[in-house]
N, C-alpha and C. Protein backbone atom coordinates (compact mmCIF):
# COMPACT_ATOMS: atom_id res chain seq x y z
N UNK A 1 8.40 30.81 23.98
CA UNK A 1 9.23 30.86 22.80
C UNK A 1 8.52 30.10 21.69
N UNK A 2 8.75 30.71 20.33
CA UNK A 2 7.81 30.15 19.49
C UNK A 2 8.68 28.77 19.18
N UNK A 3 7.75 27.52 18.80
CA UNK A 3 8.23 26.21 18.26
C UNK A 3 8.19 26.65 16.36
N UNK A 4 9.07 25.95 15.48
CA UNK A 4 9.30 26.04 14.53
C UNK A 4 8.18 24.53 13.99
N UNK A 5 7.89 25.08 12.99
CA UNK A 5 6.72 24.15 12.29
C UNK A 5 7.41 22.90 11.87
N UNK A 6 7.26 21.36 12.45
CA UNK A 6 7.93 20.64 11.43
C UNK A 6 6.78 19.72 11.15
N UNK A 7 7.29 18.98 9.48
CA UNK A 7 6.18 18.15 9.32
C UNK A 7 6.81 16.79 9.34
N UNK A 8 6.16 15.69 9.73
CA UNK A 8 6.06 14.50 9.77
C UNK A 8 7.28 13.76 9.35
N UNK A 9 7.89 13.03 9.79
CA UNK A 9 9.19 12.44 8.88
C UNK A 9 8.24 10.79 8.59
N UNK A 10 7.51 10.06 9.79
CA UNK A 10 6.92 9.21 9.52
C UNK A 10 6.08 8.87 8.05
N UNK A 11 6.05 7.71 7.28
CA UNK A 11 5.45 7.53 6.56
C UNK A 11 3.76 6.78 7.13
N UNK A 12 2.94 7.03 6.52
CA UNK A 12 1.93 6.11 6.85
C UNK A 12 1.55 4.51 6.75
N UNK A 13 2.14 4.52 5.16
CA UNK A 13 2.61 3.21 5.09
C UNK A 13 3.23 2.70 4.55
N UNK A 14 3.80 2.11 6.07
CA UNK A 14 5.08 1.50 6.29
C UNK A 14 5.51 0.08 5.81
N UNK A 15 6.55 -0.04 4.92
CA UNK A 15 6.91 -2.09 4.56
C UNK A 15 7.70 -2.54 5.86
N UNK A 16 6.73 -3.01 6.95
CA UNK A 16 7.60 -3.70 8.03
C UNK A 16 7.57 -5.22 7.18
N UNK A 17 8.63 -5.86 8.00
CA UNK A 17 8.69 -7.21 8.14
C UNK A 17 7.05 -8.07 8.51
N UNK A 18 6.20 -7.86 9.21
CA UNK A 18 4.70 -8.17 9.16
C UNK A 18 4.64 -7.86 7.63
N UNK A 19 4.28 -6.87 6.84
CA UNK A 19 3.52 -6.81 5.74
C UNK A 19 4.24 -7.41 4.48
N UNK A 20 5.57 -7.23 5.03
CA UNK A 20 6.10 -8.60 3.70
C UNK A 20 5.78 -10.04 4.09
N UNK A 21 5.79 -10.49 4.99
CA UNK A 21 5.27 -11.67 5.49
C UNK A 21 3.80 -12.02 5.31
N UNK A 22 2.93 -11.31 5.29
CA UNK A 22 1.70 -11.12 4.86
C UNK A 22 1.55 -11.61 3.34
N UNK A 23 2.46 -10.55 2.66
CA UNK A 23 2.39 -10.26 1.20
C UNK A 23 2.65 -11.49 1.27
N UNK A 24 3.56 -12.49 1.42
CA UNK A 24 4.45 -13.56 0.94
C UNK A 24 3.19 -14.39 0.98
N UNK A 25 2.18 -14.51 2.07
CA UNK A 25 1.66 -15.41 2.21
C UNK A 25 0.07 -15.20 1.41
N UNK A 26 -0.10 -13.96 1.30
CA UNK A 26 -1.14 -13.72 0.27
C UNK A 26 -2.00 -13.37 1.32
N UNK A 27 -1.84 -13.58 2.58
CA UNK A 27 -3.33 -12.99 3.30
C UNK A 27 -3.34 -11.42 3.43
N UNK A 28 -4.60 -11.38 2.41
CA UNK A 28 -4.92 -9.64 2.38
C UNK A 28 -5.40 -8.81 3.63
N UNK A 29 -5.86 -9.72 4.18
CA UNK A 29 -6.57 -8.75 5.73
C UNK A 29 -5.18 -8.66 6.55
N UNK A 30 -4.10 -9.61 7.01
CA UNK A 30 -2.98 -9.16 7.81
C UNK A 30 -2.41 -8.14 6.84
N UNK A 31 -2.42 -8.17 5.60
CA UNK A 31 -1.45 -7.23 4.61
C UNK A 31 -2.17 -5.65 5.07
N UNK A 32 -3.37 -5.81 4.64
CA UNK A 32 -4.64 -4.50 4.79
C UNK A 32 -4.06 -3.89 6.13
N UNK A 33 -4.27 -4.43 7.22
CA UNK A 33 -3.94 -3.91 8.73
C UNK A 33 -2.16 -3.46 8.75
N UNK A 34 -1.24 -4.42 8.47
CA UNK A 34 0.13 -4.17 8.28
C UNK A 34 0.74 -2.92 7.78
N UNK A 35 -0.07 -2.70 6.20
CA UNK A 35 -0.43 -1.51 5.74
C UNK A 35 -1.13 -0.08 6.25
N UNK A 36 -1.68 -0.15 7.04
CA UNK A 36 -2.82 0.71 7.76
C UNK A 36 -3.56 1.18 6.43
N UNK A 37 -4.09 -0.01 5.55
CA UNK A 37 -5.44 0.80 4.41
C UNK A 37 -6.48 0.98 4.84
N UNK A 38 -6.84 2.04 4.05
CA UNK A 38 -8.38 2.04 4.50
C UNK A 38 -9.42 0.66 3.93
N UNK A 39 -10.64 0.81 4.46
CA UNK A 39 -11.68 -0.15 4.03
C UNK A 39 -11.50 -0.03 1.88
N UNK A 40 -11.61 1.15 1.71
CA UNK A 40 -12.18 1.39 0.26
C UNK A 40 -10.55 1.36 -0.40
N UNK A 41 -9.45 1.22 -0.09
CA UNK A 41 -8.45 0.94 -1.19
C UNK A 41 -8.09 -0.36 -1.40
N UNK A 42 -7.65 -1.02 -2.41
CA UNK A 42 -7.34 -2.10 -2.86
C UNK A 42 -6.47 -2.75 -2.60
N UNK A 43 -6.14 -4.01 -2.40
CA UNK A 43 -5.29 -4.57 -1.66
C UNK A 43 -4.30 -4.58 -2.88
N UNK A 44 -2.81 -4.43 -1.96
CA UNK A 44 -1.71 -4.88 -2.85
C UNK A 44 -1.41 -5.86 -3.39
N UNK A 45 -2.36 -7.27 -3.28
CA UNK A 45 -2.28 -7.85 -3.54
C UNK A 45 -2.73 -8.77 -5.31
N UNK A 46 -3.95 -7.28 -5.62
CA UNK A 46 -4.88 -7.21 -6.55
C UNK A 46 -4.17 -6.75 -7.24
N UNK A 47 -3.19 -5.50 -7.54
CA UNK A 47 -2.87 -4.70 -8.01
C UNK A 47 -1.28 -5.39 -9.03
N UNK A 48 -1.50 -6.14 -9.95
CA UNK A 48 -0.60 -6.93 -10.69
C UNK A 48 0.11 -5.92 -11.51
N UNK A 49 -1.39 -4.89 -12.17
CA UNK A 49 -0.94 -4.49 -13.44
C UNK A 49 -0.40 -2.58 -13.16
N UNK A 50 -0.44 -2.35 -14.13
CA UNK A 50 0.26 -0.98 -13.98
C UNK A 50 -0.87 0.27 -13.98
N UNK A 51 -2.06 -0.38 -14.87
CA UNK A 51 -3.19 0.57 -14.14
C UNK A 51 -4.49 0.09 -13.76
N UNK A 52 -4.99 0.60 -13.48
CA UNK A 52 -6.45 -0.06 -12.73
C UNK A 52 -7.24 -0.63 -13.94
N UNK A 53 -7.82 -1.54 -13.55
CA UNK A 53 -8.93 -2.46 -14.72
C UNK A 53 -9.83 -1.42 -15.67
N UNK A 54 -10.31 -1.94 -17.02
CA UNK A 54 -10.37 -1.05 -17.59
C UNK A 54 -12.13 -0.55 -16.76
N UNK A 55 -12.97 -1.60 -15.78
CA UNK A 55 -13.83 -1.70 -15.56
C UNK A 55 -14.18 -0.56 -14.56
N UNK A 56 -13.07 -0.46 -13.68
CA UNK A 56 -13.09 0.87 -12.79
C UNK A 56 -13.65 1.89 -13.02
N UNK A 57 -14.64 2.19 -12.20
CA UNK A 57 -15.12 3.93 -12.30
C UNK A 57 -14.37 4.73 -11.40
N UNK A 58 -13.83 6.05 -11.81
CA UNK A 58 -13.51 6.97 -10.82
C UNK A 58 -14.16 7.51 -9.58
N UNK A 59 -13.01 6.99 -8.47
CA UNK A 59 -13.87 7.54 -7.21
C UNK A 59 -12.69 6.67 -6.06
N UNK A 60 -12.94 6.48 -4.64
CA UNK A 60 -11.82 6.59 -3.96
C UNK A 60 -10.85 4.97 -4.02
N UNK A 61 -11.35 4.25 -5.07
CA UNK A 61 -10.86 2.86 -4.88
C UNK A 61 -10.06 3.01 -6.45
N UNK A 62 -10.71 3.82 -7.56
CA UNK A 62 -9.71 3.85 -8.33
C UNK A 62 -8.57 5.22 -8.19
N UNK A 63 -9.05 6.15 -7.15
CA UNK A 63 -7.55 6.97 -6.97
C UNK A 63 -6.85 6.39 -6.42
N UNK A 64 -6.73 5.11 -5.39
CA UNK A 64 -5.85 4.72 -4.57
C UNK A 64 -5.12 3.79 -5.43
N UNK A 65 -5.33 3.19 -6.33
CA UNK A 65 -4.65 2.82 -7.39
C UNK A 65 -3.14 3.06 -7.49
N UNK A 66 -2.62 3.94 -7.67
CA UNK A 66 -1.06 4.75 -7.96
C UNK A 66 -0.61 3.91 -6.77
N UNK A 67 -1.31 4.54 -5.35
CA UNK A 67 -0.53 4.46 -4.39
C UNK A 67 0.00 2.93 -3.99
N UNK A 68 -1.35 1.90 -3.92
CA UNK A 68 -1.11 0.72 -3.50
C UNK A 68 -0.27 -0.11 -4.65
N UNK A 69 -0.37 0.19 -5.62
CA UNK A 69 0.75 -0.37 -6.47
C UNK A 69 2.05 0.32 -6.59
N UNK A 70 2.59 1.50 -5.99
CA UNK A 70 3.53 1.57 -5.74
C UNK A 70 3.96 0.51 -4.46
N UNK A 71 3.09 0.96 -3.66
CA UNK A 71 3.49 0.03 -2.30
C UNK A 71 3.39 -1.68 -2.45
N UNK A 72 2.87 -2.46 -3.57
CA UNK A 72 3.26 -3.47 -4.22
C UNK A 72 4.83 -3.67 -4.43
N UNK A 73 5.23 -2.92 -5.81
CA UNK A 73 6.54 -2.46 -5.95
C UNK A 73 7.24 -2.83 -5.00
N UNK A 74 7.33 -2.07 -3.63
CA UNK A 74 8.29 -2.27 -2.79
C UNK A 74 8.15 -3.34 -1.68
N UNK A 75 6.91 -3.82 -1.71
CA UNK A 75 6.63 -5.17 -0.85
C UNK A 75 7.91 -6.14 -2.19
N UNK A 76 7.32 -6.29 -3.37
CA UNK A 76 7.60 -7.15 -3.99
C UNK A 76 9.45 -6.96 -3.98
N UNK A 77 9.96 -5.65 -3.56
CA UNK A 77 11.43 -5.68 -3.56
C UNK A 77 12.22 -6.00 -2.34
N UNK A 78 11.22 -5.50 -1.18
CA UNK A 78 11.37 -6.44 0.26
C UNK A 78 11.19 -7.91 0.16
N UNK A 79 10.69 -8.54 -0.68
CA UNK A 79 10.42 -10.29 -0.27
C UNK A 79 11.38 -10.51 -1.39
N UNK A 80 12.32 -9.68 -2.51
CA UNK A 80 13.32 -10.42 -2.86
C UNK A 80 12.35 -11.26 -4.32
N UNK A 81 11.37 -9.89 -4.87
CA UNK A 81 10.79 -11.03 -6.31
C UNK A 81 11.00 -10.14 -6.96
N UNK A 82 11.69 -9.00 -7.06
CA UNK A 82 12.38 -7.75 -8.07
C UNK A 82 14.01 -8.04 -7.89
């Protein structure tokens, strides 16, 4: 019998309790892993402003930009500083 296609309900990355605890404490490597980032995106921790430095060249550390500062955003609304 055929299976019906579904896609993913999981997010990749996820704000557990680890990565706000991380965030809180500023260590970027437990945050990085908590997060599941890759090597080449920027830590949420860097990411203050609303767009990437004006110094950035395009390529995979300034596309990830959007994403990890959204996921800032919601660290920063999990630890209760929004």
């Amino acid at each position: 019998m055929p299976v019906k296609a579904r896609s993913a309900k999981a997010r990749r990355h996820r704000i557990t309790p680890e990565a706000v605890e991380a965030f809180v404490a500023g260590d970027r490597l437990a945050l990085h892993r908590a997060l599941d980032l890759r090597p080449w995106q920027p830590s949420p921790l860097a990411t203050d402003a609303d767009a990437p430095p004006a110094w950035s060249r395009p390529g995979p550390w300034h596309d990830a930009w959007a994403l990890v500062r959204g996921l800032r955003l919601e660290l920063e609304t999990a630890a209760g500083r929004r």
